[in-house]
C-alpha atoms as a PDB file:
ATOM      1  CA  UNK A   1     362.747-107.206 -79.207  1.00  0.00           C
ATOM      2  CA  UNK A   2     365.825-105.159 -80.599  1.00  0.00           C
ATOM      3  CA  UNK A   3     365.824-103.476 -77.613  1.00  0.00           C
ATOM      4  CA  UNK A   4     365.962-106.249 -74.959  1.00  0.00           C
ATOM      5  CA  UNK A   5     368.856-107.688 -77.378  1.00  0.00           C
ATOM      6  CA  UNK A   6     370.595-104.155 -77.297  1.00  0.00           C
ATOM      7  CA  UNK A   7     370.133-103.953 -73.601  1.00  0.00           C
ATOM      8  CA  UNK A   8     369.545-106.824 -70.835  1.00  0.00           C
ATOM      9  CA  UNK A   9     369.949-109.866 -73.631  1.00  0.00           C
ATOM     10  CA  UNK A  10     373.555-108.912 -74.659  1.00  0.00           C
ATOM     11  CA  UNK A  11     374.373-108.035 -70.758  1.00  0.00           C
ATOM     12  CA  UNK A  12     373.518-111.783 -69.821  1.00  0.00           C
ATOM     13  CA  UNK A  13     374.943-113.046 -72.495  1.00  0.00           C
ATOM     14  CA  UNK A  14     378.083-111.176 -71.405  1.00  0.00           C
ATOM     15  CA  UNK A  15     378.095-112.435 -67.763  1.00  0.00           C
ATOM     16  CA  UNK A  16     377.262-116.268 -68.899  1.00  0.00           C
ATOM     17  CA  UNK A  17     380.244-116.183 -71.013  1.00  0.00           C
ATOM     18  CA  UNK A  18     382.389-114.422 -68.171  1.00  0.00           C
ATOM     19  CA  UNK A  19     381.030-117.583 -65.528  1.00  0.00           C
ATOM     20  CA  UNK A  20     381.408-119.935 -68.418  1.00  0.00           C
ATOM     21  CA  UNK A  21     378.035-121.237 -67.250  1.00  0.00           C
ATOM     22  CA  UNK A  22     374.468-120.386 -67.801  1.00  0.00           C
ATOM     23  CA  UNK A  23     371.421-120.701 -65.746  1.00  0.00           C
ATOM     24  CA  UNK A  24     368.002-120.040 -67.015  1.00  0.00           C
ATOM     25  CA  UNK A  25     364.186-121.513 -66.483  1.00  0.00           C
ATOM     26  CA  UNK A  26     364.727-124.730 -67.924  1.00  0.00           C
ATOM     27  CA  UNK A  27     360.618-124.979 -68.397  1.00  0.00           C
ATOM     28  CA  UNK A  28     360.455-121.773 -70.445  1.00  0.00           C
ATOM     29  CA  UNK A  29     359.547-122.697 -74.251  1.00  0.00           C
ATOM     30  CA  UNK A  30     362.375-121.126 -76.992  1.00  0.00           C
ATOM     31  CA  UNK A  31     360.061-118.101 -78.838  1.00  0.00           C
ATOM     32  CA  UNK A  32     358.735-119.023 -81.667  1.00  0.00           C
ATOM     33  CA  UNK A  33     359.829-122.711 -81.366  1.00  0.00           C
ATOM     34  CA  UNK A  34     357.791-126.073 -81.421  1.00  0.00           C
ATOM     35  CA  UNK A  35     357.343-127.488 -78.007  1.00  0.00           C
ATOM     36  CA  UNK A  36     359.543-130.207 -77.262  1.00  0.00           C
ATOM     37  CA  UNK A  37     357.415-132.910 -76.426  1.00  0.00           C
ATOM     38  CA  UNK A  38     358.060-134.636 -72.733  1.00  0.00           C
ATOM     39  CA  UNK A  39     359.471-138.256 -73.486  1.00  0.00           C
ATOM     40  CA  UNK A  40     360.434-141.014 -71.351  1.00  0.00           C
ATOM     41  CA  UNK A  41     363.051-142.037 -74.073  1.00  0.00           C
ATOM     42  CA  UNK A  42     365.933-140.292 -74.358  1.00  0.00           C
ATOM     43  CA  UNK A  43     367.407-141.404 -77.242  1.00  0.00           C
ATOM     44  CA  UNK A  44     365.527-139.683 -80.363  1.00  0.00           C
ATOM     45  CA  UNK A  45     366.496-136.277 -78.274  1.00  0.00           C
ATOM     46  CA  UNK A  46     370.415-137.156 -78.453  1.00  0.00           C
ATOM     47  CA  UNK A  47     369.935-138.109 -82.371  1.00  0.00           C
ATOM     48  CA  UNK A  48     368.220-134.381 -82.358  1.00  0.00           C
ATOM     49  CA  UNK A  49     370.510-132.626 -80.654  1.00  0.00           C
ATOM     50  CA  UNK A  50     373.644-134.116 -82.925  1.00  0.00           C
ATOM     51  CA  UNK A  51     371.653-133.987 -85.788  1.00  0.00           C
ATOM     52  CA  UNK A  52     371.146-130.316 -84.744  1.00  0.00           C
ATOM     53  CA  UNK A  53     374.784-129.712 -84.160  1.00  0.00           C
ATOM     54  CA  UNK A  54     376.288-131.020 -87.291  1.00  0.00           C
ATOM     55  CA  UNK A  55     373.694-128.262 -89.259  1.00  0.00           C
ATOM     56  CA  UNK A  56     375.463-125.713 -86.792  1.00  0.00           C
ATOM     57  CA  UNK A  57     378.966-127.069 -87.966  1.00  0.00           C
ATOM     58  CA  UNK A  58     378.761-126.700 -91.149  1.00  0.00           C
ATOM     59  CA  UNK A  59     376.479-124.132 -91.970  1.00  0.00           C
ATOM     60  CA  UNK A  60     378.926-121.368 -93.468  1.00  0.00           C
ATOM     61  CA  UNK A  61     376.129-118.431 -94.302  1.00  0.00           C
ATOM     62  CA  UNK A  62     375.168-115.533 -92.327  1.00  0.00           C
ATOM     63  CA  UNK A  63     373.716-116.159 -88.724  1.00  0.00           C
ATOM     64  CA  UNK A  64     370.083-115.136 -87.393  1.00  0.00           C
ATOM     65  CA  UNK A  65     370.242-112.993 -84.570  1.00  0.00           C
ATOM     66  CA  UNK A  66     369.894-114.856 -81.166  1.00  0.00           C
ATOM     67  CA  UNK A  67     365.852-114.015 -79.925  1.00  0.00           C
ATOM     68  CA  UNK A  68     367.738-112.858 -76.344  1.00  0.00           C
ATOM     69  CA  UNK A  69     371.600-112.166 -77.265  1.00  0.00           C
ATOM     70  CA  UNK A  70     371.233-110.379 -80.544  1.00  0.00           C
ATOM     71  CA  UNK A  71     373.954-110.356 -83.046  1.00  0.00           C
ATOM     72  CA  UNK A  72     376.156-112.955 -82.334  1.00  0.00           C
ATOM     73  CA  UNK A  73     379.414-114.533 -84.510  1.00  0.00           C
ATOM     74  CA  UNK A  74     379.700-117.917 -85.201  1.00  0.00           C
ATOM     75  CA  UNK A  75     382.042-118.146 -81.747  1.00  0.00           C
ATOM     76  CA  UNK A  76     379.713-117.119 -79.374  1.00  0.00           C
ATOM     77  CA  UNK A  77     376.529-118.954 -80.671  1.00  0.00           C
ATOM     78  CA  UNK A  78     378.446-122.290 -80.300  1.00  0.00           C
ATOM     79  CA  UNK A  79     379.732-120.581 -76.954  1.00  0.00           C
ATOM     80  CA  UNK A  80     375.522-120.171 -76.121  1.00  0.00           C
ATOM     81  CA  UNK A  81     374.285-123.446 -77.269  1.00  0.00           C
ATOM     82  CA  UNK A  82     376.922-125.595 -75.672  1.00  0.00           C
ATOM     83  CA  UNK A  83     376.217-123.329 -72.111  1.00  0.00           C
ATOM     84  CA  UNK A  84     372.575-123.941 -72.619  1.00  0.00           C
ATOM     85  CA  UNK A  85     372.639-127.638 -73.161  1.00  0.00           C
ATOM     86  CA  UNK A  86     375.593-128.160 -70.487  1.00  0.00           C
ATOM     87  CA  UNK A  87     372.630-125.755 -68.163  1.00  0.00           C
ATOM     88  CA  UNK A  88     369.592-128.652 -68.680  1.00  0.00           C
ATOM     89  CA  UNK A  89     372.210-131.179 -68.051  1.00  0.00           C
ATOM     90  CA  UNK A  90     371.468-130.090 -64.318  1.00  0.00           C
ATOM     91  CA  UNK A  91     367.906-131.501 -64.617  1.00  0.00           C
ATOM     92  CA  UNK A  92     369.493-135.018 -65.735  1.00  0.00           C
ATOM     93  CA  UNK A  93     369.508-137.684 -62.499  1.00  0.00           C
ATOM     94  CA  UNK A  94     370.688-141.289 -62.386  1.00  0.00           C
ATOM     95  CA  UNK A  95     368.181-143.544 -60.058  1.00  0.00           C
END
């Protein structure tokens, strides 16, 4: 809601971006979003994500507000999305 956004979204968004790191539940599902489905193959999920951040790069309209942060310039959404991929980089183990 506007009011988390207003209130406890912008405040974490302010101490992530003081710790220049994030931690959230990595299991929670994005609101409104289409599950991600759980693959053994990593690969189509890296062609995703760059696929995903080229759009990012060169979109030059107006932003959507974050569903958590709010309002947020072009800075600090590339500031959230490259905390919140470097976060599930945590769950990532070499066997």
């Amino acid at each position: 809601s506007a009011l988390f956004q207003a209130t406890v979204g912008s405040a974490a968004f302010a101490v992530f971006r003081l710790r220049g790191k994030m931690s959230h539940g990595l299991t929670e599902p994005i609101p409104g979003a289409p599950a991600l489905p759980q693959a053994s193959d990593w690969k189509p999920g890296v062609l995703r994500l760059r696929a995903a951040v080229q759009r990012f790069q060169s979109h030059a309209g107006p932003l959507q507000p974050h569903f958590a942060y709010g309002a947020l310039n072009k800075a600090d959404f590339a500031l959230a999305h490259t905390l919140h991929v470097a976060n599930h980089q945590d769950e990532i183990t070499v066997a």
